[in-house]
C-alpha atoms as a PDB file:
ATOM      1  CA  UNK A   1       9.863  28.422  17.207  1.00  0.00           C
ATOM      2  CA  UNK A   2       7.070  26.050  17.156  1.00  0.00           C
ATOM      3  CA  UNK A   3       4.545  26.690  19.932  1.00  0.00           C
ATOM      4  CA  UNK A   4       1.049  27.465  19.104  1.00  0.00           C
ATOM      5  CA  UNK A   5      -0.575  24.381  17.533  1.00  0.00           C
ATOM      6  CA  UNK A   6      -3.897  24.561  15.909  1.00  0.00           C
ATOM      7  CA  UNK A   7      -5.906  21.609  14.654  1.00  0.00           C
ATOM      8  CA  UNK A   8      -8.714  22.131  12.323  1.00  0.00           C
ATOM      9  CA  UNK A   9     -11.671  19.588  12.304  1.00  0.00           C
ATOM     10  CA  UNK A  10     -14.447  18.957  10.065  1.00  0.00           C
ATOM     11  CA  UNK A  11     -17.190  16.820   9.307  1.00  0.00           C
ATOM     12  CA  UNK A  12     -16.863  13.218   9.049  1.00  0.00           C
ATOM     13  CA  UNK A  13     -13.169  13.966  11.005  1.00  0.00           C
ATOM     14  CA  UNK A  14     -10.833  10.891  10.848  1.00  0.00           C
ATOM     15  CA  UNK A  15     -10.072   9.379  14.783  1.00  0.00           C
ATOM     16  CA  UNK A  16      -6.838   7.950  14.062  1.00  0.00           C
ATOM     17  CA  UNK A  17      -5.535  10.677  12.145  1.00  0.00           C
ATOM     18  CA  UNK A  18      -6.495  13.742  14.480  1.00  0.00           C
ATOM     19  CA  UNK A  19      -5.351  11.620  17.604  1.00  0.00           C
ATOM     20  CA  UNK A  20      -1.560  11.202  15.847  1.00  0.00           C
ATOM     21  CA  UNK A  21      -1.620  14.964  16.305  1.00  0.00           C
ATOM     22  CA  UNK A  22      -3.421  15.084  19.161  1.00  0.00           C
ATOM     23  CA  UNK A  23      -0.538  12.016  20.328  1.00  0.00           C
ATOM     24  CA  UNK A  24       2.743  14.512  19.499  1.00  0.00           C
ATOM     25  CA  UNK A  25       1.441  17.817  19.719  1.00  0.00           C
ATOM     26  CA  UNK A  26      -1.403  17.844  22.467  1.00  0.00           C
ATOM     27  CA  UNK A  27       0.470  15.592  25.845  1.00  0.00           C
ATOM     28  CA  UNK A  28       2.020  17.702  28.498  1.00  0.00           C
ATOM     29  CA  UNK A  29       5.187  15.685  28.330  1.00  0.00           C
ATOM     30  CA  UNK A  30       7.276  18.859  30.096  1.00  0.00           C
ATOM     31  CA  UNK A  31       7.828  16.965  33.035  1.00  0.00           C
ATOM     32  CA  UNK A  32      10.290  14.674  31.302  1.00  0.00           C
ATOM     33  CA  UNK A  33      11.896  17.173  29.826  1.00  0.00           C
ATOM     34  CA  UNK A  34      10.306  17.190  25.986  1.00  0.00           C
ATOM     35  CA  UNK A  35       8.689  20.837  25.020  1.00  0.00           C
ATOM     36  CA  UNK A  36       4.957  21.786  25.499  1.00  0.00           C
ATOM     37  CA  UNK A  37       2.629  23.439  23.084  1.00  0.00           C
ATOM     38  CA  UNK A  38       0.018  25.286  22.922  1.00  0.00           C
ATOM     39  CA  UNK A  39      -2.586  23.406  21.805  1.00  0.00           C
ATOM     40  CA  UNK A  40      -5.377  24.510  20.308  1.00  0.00           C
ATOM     41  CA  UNK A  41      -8.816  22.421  18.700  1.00  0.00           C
ATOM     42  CA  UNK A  42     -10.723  24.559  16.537  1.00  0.00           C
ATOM     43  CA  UNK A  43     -14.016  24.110  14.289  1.00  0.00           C
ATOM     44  CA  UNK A  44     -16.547  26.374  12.165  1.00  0.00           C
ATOM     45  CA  UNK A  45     -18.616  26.129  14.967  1.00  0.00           C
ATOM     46  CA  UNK A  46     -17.043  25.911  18.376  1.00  0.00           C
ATOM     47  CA  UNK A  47     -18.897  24.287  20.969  1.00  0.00           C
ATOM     48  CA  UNK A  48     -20.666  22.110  18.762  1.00  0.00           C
ATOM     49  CA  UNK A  49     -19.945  18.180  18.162  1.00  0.00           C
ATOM     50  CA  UNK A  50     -18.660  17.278  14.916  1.00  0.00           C
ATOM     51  CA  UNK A  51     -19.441  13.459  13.594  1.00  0.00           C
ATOM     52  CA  UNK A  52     -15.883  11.178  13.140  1.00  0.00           C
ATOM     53  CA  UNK A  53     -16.162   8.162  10.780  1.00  0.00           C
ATOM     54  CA  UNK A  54     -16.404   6.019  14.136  1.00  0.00           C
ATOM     55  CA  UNK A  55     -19.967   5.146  14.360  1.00  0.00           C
ATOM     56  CA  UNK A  56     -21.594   6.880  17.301  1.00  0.00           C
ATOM     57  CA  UNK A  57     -17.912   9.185  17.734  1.00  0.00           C
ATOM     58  CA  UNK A  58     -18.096  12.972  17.909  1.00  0.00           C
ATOM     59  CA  UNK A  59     -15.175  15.733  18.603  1.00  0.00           C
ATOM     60  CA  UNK A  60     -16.539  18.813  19.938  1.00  0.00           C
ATOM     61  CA  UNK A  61     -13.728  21.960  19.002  1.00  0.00           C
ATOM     62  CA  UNK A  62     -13.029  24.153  21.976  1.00  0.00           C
ATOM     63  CA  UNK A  63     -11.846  27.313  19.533  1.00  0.00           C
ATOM     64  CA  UNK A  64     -13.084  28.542  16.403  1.00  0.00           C
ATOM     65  CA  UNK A  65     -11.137  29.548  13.268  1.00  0.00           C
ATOM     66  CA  UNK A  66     -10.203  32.877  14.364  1.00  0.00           C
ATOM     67  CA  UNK A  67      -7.163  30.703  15.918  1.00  0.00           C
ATOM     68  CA  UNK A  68      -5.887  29.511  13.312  1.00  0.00           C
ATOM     69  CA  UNK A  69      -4.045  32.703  12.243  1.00  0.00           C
ATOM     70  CA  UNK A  70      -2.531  33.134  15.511  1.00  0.00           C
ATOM     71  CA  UNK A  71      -0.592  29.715  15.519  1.00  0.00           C
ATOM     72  CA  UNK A  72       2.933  28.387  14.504  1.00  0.00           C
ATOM     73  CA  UNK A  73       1.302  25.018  13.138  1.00  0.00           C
ATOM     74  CA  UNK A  74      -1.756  24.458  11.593  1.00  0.00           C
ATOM     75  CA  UNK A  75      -2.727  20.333  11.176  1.00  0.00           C
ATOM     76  CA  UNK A  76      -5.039  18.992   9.408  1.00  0.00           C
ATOM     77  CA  UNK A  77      -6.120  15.373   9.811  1.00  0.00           C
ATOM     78  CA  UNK A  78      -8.253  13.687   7.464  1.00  0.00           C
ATOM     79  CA  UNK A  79     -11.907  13.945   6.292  1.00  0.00           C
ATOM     80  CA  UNK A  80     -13.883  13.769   3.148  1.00  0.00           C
ATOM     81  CA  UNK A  81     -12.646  15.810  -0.132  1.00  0.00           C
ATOM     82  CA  UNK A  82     -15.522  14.663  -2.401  1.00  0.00           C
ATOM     83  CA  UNK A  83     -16.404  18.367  -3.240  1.00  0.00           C
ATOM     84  CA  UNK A  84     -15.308  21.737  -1.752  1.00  0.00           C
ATOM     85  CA  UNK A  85     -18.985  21.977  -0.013  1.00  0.00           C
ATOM     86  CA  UNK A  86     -17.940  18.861   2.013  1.00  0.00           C
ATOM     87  CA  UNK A  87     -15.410  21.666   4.152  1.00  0.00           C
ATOM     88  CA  UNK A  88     -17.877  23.869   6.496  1.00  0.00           C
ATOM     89  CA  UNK A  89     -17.880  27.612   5.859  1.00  0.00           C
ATOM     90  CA  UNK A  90     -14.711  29.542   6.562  1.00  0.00           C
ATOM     91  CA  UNK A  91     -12.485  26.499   7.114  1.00  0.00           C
ATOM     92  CA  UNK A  92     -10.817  26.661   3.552  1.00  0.00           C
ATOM     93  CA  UNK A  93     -10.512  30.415   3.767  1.00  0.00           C
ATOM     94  CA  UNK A  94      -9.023  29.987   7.643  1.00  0.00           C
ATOM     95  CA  UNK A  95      -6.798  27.856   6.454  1.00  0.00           C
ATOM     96  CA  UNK A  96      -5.439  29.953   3.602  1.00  0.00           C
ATOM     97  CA  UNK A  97      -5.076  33.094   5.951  1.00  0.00           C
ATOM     98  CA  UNK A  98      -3.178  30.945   8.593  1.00  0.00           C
ATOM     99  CA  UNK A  99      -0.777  30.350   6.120  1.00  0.00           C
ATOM    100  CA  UNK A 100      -0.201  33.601   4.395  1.00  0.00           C
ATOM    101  CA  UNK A 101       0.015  34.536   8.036  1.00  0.00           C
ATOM    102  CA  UNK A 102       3.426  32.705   8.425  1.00  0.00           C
ATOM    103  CA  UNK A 103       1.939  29.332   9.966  1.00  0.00           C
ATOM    104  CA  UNK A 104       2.931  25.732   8.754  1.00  0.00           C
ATOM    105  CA  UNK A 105       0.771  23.507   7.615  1.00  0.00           C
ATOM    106  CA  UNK A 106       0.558  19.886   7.906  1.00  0.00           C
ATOM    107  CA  UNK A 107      -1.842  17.639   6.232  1.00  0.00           C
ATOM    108  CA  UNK A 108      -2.462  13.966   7.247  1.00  0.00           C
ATOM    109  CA  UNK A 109      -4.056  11.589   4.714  1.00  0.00           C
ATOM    110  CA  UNK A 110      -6.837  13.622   3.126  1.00  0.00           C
ATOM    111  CA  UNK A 111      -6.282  16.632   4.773  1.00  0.00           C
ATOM    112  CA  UNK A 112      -3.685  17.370   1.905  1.00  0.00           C
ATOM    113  CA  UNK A 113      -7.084  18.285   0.213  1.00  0.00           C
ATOM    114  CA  UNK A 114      -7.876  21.227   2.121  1.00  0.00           C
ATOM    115  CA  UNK A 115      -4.773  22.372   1.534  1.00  0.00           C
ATOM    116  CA  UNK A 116      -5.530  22.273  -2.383  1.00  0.00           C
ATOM    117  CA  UNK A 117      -8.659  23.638  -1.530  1.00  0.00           C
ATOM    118  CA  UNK A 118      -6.621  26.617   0.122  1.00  0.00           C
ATOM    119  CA  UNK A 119      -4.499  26.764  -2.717  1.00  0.00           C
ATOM    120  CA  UNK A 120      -1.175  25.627  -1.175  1.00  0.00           C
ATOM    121  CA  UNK A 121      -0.336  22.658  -3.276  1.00  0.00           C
ATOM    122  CA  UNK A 122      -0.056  24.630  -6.482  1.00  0.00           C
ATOM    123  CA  UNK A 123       3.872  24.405  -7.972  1.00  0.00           C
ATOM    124  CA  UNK A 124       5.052  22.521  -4.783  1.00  0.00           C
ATOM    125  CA  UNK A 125       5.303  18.984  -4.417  1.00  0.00           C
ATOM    126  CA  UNK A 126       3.007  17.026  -2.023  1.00  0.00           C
ATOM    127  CA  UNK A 127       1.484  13.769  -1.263  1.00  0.00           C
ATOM    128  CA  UNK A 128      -1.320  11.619   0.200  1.00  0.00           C
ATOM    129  CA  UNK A 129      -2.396   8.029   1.180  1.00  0.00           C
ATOM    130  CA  UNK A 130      -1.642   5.888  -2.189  1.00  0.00           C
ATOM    131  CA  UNK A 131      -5.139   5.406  -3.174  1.00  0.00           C
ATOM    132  CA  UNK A 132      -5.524   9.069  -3.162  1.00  0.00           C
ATOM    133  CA  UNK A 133      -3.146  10.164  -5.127  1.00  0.00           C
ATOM    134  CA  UNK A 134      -4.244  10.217  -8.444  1.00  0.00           C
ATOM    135  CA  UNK A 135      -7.288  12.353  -7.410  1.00  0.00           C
ATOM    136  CA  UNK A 136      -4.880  14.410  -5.758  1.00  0.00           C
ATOM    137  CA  UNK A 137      -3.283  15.170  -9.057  1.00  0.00           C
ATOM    138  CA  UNK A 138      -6.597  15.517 -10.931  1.00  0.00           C
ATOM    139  CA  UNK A 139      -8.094  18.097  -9.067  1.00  0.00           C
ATOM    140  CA  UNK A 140      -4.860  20.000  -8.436  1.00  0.00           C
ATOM    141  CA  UNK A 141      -2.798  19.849 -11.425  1.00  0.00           C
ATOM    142  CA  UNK A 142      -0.442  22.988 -10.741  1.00  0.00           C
ATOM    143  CA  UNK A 143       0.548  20.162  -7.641  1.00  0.00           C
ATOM    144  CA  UNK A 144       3.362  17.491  -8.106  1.00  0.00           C
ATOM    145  CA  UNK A 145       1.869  14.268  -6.653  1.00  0.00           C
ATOM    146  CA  UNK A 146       4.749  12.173  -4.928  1.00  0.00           C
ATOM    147  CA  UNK A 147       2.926   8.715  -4.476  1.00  0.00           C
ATOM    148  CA  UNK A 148       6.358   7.120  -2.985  1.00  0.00           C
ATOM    149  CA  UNK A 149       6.800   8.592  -0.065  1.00  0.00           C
ATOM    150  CA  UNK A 150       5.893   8.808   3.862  1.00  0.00           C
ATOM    151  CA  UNK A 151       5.811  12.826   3.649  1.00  0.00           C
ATOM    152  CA  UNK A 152       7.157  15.780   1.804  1.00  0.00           C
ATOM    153  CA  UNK A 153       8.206  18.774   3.370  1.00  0.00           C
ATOM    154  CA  UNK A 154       8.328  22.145   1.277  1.00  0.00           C
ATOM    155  CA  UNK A 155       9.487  24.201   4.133  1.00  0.00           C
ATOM    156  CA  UNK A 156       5.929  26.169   5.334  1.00  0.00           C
ATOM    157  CA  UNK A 157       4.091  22.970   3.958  1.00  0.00           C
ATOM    158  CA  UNK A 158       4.380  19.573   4.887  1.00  0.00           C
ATOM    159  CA  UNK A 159       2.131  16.625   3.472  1.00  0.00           C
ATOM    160  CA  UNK A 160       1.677  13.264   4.597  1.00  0.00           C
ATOM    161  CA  UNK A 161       0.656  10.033   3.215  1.00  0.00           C
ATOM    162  CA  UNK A 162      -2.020   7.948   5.127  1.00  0.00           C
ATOM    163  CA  UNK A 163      -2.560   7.354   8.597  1.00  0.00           C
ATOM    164  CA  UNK A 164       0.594   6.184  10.336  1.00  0.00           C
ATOM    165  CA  UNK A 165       2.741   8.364   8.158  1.00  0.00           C
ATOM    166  CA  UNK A 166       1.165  11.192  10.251  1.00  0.00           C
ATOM    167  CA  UNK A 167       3.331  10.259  12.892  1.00  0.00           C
ATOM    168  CA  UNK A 168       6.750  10.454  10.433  1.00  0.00           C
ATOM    169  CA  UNK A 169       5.108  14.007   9.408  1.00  0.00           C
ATOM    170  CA  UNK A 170       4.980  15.134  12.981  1.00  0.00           C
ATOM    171  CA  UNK A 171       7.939  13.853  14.250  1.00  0.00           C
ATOM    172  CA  UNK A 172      10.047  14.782  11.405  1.00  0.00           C
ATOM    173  CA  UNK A 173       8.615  18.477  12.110  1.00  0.00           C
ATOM    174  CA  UNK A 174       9.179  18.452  15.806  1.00  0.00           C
ATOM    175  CA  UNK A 175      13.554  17.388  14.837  1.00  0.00           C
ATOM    176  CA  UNK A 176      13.416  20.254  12.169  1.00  0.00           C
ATOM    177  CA  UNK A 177      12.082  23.068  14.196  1.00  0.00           C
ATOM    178  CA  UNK A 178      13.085  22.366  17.938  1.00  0.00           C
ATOM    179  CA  UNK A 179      16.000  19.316  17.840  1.00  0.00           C
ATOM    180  CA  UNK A 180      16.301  15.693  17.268  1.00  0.00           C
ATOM    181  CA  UNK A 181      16.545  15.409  20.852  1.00  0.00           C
ATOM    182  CA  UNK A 182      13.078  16.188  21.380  1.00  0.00           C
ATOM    183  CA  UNK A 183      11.872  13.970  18.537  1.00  0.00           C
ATOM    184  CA  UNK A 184      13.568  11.082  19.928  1.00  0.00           C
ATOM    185  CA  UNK A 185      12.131  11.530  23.654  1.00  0.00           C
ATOM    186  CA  UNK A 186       8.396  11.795  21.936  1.00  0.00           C
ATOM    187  CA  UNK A 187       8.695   9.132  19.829  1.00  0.00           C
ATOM    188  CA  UNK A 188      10.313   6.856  22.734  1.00  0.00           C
ATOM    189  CA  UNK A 189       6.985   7.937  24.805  1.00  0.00           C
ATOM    190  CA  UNK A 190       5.218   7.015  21.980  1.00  0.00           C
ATOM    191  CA  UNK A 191       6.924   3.648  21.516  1.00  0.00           C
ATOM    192  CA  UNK A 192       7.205   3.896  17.478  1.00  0.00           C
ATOM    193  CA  UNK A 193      10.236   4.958  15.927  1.00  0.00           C
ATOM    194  CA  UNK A 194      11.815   8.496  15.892  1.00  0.00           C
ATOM    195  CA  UNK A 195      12.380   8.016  11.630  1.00  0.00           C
ATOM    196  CA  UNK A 196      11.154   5.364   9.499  1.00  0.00           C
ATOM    197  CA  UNK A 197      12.937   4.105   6.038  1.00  0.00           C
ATOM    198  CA  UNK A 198      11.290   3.236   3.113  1.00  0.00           C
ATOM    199  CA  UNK A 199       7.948   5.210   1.970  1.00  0.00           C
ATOM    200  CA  UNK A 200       4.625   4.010   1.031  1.00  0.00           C
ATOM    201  CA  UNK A 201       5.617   1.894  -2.149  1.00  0.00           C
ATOM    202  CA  UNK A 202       5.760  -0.776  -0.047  1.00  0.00           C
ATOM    203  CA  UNK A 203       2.344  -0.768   0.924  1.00  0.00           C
ATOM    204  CA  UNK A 204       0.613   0.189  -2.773  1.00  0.00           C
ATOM    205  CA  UNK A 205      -1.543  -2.688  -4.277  1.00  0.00           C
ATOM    206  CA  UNK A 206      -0.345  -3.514  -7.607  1.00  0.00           C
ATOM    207  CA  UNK A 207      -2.886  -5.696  -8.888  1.00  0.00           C
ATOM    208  CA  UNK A 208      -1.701  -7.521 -12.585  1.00  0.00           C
ATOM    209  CA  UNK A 209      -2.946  -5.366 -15.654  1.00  0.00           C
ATOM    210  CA  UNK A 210      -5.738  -7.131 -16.927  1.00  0.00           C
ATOM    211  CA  UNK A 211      -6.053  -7.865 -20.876  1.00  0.00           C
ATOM    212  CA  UNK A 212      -9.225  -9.049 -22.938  1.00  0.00           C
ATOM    213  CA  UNK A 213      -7.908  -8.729 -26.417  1.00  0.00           C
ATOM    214  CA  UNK A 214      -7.676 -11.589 -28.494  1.00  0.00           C
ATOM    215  CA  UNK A 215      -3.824 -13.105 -28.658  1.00  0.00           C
ATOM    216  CA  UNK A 216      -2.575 -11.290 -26.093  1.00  0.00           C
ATOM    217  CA  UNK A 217      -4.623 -12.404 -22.670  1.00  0.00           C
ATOM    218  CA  UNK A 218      -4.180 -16.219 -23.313  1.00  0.00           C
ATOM    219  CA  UNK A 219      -0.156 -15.146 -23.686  1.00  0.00           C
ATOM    220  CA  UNK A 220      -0.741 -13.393 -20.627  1.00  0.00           C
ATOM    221  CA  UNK A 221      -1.921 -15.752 -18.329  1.00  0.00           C
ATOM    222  CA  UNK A 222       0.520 -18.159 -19.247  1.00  0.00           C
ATOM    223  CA  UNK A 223       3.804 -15.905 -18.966  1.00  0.00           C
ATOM    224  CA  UNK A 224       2.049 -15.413 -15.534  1.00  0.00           C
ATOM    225  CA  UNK A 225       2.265 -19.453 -15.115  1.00  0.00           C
ATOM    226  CA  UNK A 226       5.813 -19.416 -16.424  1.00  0.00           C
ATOM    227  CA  UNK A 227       7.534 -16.457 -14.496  1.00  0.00           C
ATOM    228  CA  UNK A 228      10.452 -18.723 -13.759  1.00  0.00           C
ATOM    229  CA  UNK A 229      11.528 -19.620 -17.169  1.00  0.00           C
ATOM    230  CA  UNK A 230      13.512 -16.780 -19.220  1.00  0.00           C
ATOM    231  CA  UNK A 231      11.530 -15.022 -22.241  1.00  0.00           C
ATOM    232  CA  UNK A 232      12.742 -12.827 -24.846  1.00  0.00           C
ATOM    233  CA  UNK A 233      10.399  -9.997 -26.940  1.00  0.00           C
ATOM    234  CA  UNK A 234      11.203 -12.345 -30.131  1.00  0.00           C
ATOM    235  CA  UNK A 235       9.953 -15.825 -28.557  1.00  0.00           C
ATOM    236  CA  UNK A 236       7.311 -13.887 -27.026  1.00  0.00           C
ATOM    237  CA  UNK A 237       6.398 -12.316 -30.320  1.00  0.00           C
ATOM    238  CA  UNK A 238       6.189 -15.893 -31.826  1.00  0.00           C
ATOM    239  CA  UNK A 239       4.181 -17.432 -29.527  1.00  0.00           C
ATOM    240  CA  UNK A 240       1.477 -14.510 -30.322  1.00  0.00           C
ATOM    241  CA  UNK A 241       2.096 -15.615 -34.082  1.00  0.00           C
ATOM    242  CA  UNK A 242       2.975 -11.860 -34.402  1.00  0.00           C
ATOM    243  CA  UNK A 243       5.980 -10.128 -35.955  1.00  0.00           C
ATOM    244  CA  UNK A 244       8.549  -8.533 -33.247  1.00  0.00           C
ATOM    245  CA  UNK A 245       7.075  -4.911 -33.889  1.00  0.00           C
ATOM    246  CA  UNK A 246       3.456  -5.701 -34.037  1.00  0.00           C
ATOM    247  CA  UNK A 247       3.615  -7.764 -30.986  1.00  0.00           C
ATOM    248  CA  UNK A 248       5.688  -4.445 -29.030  1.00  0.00           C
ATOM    249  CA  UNK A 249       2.850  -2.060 -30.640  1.00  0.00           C
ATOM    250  CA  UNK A 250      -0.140  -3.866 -29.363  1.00  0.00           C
ATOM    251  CA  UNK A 251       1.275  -5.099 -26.292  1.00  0.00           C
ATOM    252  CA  UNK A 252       1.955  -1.333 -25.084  1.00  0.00           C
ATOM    253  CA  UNK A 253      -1.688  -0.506 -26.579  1.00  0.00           C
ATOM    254  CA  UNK A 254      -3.272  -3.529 -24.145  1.00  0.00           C
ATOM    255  CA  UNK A 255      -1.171  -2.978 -21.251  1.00  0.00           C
ATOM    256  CA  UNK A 256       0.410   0.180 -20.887  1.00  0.00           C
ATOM    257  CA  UNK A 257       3.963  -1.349 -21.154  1.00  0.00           C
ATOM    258  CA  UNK A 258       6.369  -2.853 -22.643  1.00  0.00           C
ATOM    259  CA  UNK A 259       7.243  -6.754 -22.261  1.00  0.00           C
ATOM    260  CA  UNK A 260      10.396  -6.456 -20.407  1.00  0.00           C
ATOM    261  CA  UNK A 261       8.304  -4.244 -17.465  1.00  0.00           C
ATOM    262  CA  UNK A 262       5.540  -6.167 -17.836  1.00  0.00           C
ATOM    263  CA  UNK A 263       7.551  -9.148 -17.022  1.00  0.00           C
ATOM    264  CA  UNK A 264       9.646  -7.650 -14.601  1.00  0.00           C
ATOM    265  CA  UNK A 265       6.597  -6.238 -12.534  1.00  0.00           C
ATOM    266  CA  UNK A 266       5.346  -9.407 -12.353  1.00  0.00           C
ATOM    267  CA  UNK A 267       8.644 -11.056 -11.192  1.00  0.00           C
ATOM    268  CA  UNK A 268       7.913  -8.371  -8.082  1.00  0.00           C
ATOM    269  CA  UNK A 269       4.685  -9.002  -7.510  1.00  0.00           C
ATOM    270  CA  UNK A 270       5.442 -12.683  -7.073  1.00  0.00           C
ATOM    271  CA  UNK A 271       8.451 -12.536  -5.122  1.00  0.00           C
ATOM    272  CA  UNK A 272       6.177  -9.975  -2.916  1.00  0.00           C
ATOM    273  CA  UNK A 273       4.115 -13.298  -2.358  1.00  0.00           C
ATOM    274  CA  UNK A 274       6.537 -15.656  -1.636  1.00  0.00           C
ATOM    275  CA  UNK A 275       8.665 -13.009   0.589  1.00  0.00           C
ATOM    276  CA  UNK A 276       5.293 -12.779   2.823  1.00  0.00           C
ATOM    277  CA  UNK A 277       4.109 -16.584   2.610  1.00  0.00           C
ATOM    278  CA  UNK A 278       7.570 -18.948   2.779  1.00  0.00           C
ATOM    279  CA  UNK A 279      10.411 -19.167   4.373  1.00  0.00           C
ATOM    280  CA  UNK A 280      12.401 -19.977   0.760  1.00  0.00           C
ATOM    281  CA  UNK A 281      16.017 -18.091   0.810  1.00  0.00           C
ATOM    282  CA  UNK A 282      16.457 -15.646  -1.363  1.00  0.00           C
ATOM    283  CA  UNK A 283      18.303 -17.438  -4.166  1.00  0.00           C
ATOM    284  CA  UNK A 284      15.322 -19.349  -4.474  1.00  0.00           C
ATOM    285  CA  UNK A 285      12.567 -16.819  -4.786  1.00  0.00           C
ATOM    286  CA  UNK A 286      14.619 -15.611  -6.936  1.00  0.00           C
ATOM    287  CA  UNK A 287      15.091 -18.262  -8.920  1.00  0.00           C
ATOM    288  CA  UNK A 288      10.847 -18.995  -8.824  1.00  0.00           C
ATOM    289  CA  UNK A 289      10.533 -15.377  -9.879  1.00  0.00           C
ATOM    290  CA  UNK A 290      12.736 -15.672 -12.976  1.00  0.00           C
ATOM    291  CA  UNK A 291      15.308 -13.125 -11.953  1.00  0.00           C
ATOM    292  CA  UNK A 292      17.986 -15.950 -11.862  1.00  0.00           C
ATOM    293  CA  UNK A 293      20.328 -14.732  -8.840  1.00  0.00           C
ATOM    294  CA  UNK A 294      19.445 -12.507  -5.669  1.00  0.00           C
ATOM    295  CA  UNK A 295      21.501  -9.278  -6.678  1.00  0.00           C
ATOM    296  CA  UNK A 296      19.602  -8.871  -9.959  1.00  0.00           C
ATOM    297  CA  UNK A 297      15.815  -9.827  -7.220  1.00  0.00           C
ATOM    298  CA  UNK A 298      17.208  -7.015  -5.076  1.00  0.00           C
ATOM    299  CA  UNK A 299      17.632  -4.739  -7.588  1.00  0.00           C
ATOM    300  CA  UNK A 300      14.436  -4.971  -9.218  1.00  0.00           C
ATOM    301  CA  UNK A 301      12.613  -4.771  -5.596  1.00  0.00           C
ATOM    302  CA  UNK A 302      14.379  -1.942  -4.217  1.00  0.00           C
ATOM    303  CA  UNK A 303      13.550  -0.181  -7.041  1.00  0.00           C
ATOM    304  CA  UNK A 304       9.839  -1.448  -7.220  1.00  0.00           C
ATOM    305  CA  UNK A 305       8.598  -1.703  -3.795  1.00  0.00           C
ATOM    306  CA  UNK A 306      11.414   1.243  -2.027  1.00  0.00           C
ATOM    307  CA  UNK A 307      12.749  -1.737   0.409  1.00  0.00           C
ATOM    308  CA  UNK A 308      15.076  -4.572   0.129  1.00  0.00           C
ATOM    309  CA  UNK A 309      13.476  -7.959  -0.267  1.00  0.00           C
ATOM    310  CA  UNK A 310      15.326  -8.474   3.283  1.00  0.00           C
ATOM    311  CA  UNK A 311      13.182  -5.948   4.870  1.00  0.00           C
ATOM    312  CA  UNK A 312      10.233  -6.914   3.020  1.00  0.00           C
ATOM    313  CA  UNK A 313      10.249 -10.365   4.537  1.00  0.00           C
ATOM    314  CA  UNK A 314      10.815  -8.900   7.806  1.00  0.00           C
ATOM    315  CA  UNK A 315       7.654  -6.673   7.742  1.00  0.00           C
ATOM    316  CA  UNK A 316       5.453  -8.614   5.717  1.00  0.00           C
ATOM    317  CA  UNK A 317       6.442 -11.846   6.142  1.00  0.00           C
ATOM    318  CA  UNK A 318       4.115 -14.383   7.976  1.00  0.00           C
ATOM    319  CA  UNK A 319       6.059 -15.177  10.790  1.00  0.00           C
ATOM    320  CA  UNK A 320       5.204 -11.657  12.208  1.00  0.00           C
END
């Protein structure tokens, strides 16, 4: 059963982040019916305020660490994961001895740092906010870095990207361990909904490789001009007064790609734009984008961006 909750805070503590736990797990909601915890803030130091990264914000931890090993859950919000010294003394090794105690742990944002820190992410699979997640990997290479998705739970372990995918974390915990009854009633008291679809691909900046060698950028910037018009590796190749297989070889050395993904990324990227910025049917972005008809658009940005263009437009679009 899930009962005894225990949030660990540190230095330079996230706000948003520890109040999504704070928001499911800390509310006496019992009088409507949804469970009750046992909630429990804890620091190195309790008693003492800790600094958030809200200017003139501090968190003062009512429990120490000694709690951690006692409880069901063990969250971690997000905070700084610049070196192992940037955790205060005993919080790593609290965390590690709440888990081998039998406790889950989930990790929003950052936090999924501590948790390397503890050693948890090594041969499981994991994840954190999308600019993160290539550090993630570096500095914990026996982890598999998921940089698609909201969260990923390995049963005793359960990761979440950034900030608002906290709440998909939580949630998704509270329908696995006491009923999707219960999730539904706190999210509905929460007004945001009980599951979300898509993951974070949606969200991930994917700015347009850049290219300075000679033959290729000029080439570049013009396909860029001319997404709309249908190009083949052979024209391509011409047009770069290259032979076929040169043209392949150093366009994968300058890029990281091939043509055909280059292209096709970029085809995205723009129907991204126009999806957020007009009102144009689909047929016609498109048709702007290159892709020629919507089936082959929605196929490329499902598998791209994780949504169709549809729900794209809904989210993103500027009408919202």
């Amino acid at each position: 059963m899930l009962s005894r909750v225990a949030v660990v805070l540190n230095e330079k503590l996230a706000m948003f982040e520890f109040g999504v736990v704070c928001e499911v797990f800390g509310l006496d909601r019992t009088a409507d019916g949804l469970p009750g915890f046992e909630f429990r803030v804890c620091g190195a130091e309790p008693g003492k305020p800790l600094r958030s990264t809200t200017p003139g914000v501090t968190v003062t931890p009512e429990y120490g660490l000694d709690e951690l090993v006692n409880a069901d859950l063990v969250a971690i919000p997000a905070f700084p994961f610049t070196t192992a010294h940037a955790y205060q003394p005993g919080v790593v090794e609290a965390v590690r001895a709440a888990s081998d105690a039998g406790a889950t742990v989930l990790t929003v944002c950052s936090g999924a740092f501590l948790a390397g820190e503890a050693g948890l992410l090594d041969g499981r699979k994991c994840t954190t906010h999308w600019r993160y997640v290539d550090t993630l990997a570096a500095k914990y290479p026996e982890a598999t870095v998921d940089p698609d998705v909201l969260f990923v739970d390995e049963g005793n372990l359960i990761t979440s990207a950034g900030t608002a995918a906290g709440i998909d974390a939580c949630l998704h915990l509270v329908r696995r361990e006491i009923g999707t009854a219960a999730a539904n009633g706190i999210a509905r008291r929460m007004v945001v909904p009980p599951q979300r679809d898509g993951g974070q691909r949606q969200f991930i900046e994917q700015p347009i490789p850049e290219c300075h060698a000679a033959g290729l950028s000029d080439l570049l910037a013009w396909l860029s001009e001319n997404l709309a018009h249908p190009h083949t590796v052979d024209e391509l190749a011409a047009r770069a007064s290259m032979s076929t297989r040169t043209f392949a070889r150093r366009f994968a050395a300058e890029t990281g790609t091939t043509p055909v993904k280059w292209l096709t990324t970029q085809r995205v990227l723009f129907a991204k734009h126009l999806l957020e910025a007009t009102e144009l049917p689909l047929e016609r972005v498109a048709d702007q984008c290159g892709f020629g008809s919507g089936a082959l658009l929605r196929h490329h940005f499902q598998r791209q961006v994780g949504l169709a263009p549809t729900e794209y437009r809904r989210r993103f679009g500027s009408g919202n």
